[in-house]
Each structure stands twice: as structure tokens, then as C-alpha cells.
N, C-alpha and C. Protein backbone atom coordinates (compact mmCIF):
# COMPACT_ATOMS: atom_id res chain seq x y z
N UNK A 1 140.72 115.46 103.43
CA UNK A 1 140.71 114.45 104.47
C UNK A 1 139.36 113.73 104.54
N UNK A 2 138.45 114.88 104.42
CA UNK A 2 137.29 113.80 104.56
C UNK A 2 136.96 113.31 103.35
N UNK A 3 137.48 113.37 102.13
CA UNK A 3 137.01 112.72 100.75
C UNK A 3 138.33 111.29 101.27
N UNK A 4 139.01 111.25 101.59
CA UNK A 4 139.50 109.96 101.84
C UNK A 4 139.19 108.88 103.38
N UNK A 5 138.65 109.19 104.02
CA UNK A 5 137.62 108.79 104.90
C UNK A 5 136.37 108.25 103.89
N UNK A 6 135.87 109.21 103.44
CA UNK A 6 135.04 108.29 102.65
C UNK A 6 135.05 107.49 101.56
N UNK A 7 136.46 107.74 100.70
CA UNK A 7 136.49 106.60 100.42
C UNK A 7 137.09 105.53 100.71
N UNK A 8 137.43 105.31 101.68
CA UNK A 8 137.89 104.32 102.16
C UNK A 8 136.71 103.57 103.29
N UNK A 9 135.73 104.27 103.59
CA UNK A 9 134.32 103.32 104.49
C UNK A 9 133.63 103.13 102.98
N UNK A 10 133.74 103.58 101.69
CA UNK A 10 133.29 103.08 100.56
C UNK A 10 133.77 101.85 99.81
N UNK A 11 135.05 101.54 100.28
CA UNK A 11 135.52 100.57 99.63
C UNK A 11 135.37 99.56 100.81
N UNK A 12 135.71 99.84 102.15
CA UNK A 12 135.24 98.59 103.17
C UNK A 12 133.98 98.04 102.67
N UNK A 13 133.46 98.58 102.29
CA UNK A 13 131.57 98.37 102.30
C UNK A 13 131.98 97.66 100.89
N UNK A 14 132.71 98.06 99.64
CA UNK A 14 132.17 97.04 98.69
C UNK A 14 133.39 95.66 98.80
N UNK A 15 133.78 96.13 99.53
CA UNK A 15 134.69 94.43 100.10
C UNK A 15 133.80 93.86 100.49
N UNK A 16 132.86 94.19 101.86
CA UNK A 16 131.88 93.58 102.76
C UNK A 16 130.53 92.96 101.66
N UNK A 17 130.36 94.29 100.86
CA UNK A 17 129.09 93.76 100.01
C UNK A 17 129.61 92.21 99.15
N UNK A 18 131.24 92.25 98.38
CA UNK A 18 130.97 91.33 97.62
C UNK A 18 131.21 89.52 98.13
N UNK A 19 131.70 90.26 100.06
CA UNK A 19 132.16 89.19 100.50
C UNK A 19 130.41 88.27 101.04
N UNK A 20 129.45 89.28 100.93
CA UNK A 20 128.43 88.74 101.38
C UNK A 20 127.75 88.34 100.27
N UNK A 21 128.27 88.47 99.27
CA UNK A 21 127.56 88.20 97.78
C UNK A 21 128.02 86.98 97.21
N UNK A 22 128.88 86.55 97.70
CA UNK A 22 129.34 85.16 97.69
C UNK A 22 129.44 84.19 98.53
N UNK A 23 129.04 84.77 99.83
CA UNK A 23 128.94 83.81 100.97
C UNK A 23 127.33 83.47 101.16
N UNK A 24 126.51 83.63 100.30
CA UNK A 24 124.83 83.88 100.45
C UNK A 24 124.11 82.82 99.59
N UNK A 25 123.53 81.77 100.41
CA UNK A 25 123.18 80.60 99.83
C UNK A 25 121.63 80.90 99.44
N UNK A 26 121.16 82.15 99.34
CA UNK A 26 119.72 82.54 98.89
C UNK A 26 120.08 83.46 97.71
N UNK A 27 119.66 83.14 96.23
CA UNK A 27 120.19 83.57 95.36
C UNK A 27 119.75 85.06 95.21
N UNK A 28 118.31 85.37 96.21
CA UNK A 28 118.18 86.75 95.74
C UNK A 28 119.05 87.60 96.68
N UNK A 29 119.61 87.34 97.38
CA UNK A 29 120.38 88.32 98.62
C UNK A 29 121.83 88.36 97.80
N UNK A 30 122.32 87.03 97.17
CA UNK A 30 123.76 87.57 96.48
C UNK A 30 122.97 88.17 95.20
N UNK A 31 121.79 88.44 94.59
CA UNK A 31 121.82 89.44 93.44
C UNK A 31 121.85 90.56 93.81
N UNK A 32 121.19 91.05 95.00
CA UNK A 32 121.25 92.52 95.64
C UNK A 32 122.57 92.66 96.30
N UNK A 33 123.36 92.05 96.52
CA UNK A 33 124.63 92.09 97.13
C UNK A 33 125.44 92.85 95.66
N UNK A 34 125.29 91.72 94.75
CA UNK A 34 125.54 92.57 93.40
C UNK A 34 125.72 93.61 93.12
N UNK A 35 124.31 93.97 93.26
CA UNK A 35 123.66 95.38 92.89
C UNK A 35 124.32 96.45 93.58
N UNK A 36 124.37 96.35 95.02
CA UNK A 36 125.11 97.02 95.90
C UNK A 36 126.85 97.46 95.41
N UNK A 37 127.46 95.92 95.17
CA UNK A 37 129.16 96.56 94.53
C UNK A 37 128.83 97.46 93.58
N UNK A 38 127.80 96.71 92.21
CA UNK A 38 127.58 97.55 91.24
C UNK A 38 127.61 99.39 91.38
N UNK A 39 126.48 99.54 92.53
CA UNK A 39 126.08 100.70 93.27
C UNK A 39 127.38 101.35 93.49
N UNK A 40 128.26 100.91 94.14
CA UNK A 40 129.45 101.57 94.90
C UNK A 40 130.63 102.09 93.93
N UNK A 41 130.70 100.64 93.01
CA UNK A 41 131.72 100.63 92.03
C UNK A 41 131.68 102.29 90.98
N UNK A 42 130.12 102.62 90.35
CA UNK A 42 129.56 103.23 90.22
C UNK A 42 129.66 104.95 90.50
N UNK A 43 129.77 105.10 91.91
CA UNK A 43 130.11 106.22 92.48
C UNK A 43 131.97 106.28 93.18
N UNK A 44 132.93 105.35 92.96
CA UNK A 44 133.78 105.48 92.58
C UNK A 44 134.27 106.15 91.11
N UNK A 45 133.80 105.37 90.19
CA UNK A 45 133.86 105.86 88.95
C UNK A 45 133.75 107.19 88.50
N UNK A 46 132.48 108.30 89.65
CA UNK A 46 132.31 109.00 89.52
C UNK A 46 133.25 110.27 89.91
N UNK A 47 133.96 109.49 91.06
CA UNK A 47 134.79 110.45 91.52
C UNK A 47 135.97 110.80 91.10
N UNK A 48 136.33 109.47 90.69
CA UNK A 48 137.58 109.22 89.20
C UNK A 48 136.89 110.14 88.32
N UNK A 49 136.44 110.87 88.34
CA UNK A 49 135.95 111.60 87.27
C UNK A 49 135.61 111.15 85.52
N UNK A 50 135.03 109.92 85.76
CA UNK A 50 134.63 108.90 84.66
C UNK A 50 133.14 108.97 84.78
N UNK A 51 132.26 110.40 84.64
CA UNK A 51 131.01 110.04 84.86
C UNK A 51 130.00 108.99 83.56
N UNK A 52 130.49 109.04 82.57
CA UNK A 52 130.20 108.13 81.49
C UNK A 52 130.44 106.44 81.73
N UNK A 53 130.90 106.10 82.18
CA UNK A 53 131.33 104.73 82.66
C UNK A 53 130.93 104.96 84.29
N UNK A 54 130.14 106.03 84.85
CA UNK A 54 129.85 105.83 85.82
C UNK A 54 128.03 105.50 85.69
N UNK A 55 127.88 106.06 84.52
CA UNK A 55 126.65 106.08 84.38
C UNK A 55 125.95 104.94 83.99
N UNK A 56 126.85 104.47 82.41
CA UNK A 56 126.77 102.88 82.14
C UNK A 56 126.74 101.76 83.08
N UNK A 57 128.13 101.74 84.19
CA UNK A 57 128.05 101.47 85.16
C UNK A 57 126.97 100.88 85.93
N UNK A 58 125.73 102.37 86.19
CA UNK A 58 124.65 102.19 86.76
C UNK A 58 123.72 101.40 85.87
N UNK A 59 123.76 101.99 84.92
CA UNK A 59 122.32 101.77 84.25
C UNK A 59 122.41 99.99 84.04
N UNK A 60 123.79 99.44 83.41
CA UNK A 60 123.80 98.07 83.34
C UNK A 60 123.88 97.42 84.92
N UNK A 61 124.52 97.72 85.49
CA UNK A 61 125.32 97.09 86.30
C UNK A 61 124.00 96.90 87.12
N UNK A 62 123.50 98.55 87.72
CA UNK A 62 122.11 97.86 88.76
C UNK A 62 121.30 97.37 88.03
N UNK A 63 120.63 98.69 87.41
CA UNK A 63 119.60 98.25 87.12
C UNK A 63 118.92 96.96 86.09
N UNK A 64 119.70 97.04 84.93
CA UNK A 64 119.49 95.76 84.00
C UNK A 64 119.56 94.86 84.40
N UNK A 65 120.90 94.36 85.21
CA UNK A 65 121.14 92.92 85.18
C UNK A 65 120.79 92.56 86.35
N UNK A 66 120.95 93.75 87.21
CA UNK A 66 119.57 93.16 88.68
C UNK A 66 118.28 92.54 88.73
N UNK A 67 118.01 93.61 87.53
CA UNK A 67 116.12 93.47 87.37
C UNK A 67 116.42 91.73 86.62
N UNK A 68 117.17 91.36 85.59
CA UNK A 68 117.34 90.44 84.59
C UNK A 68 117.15 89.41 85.78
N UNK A 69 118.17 89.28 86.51
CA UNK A 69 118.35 88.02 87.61
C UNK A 69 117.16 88.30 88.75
N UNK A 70 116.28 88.87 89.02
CA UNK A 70 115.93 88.76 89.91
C UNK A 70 114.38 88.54 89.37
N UNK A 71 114.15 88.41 88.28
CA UNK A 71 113.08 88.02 87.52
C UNK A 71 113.43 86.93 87.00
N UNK A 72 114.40 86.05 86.67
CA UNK A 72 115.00 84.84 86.62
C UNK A 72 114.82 84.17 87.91
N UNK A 73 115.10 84.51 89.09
CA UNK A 73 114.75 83.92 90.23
C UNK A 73 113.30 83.49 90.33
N UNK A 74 112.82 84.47 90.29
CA UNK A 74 111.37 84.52 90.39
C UNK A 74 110.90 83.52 89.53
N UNK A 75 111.35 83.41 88.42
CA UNK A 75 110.04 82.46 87.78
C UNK A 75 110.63 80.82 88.05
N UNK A 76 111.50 80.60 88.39
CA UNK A 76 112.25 79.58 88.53
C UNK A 76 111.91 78.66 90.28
N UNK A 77 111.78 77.57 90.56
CA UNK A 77 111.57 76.78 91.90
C UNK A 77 112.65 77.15 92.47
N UNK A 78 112.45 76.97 94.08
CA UNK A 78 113.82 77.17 94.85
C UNK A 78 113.86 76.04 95.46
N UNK A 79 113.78 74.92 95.45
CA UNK A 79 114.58 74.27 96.03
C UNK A 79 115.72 73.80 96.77
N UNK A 80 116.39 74.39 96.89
CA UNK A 80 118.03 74.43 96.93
C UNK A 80 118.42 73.43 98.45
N UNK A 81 117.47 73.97 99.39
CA UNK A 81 117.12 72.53 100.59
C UNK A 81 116.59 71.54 100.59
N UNK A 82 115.66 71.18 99.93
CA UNK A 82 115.52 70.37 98.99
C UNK A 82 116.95 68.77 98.70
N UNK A 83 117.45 69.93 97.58
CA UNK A 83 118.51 69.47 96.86
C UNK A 83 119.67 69.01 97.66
N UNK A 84 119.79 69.81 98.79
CA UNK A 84 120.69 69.54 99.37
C UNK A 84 120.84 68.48 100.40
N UNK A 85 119.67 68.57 100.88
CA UNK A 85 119.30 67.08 101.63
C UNK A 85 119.33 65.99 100.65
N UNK A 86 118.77 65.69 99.66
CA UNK A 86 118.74 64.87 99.33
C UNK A 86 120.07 64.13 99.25
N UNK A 87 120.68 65.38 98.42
CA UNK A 87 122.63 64.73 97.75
C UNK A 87 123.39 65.02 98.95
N UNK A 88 122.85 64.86 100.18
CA UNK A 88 124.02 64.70 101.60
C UNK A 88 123.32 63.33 102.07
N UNK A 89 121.96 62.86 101.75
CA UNK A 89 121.55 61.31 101.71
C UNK A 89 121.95 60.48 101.16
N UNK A 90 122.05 60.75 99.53
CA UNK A 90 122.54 60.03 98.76
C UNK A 90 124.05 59.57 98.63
N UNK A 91 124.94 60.69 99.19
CA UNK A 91 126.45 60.31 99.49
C UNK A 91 126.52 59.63 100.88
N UNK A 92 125.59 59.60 101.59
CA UNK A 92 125.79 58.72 102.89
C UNK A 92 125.68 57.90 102.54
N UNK A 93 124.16 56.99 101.51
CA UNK A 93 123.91 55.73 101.31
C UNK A 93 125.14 55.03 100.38
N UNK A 94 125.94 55.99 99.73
CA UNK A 94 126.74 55.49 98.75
C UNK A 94 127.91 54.98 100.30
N UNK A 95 128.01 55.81 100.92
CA UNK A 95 129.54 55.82 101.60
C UNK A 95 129.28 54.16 102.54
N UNK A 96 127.77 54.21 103.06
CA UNK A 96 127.43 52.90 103.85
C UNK A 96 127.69 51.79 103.02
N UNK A 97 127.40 51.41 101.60
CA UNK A 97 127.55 50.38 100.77
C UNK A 97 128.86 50.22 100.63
């Protein structure tokens, strides 16, 4: 009973994580949102008794491609308000003409 209690506040949580991982207009909060399903997906796997694909799992899933994108962020401008003002100006001036 209580292994299905938990997994089931385990799977709410990676619904919640990936619903916030796509609703997140700051690119480093949907990479850790990522990281997080990754995380969860992970220790499902484990309990499926797939610790080999639970492990890969981890090792790619967090850690590589977390670290990959979140050092991609980093070296890269954020603009993104910026950008967005501008092209909600630029479709007004188009829509006034």
C-alpha cells in the first residue's frame, strides 16, 4: 500500500515537473524541470526493476544533458524580453499600416 502511494505522489510530481517544464519562459528553470522528470523517470525505472536503464537513465538524462544545456545557456545572451517587445511592436506597426 504504501509502495503505491508513492508511486503515485511520484508520478503527480513528474506530470507537475514536465507541465512546468514547458510552461517556463526562462530557459534555465525548464532545463532543471528536465532534470527533475529525468530524476523521477529514473527511480521509476528502478523499481521496474530495470536498474541498468535506470542508471543510464541518470547518468545521461541528469547529469549530461543538464550540465550540456545549462552551459549552453550560460554562454549564450538572454534576451528573450528584449525580443519580445520588440516583435509585439513590430506586429502593431505592421497591423496600423
Amino acid at each position: 500500500m504504501a509502495l503505491l502511494i508513492f508511486l503515485i505522489a511520484m508520478a503527480v510530481i513528474l506530470i507537475a515537473a514536465a507541465i512546468f517544464s514547458i510552461m517556463q519562459k526562462d530557459l534555465l528553470f525548464a532545463v532543471l524541470g528536465t532534470g527533475v522528470v529525468s530524476l523521477i523517470l529514473s527511480v521509476f525505472f528502478y523499481i521496474l526493476q530495470a536498474p541498468d536503464v535506470a542508471i543510464t537513465e541518470a547518468a545521461i538524462g541528469i547529469a549530461l544533458t543538464t550540465i550540456i544545456f545549462i552551459i549552453t545557456i550560460r554562454n549564450t545572451t538572454r534576451d528573450e524580453n528584449k525580443y519580445n517587445d520588440d516583435h509585439i511592436n513590430k506586429f502593431k506597426n505592421e497591423k496600423d499600416a
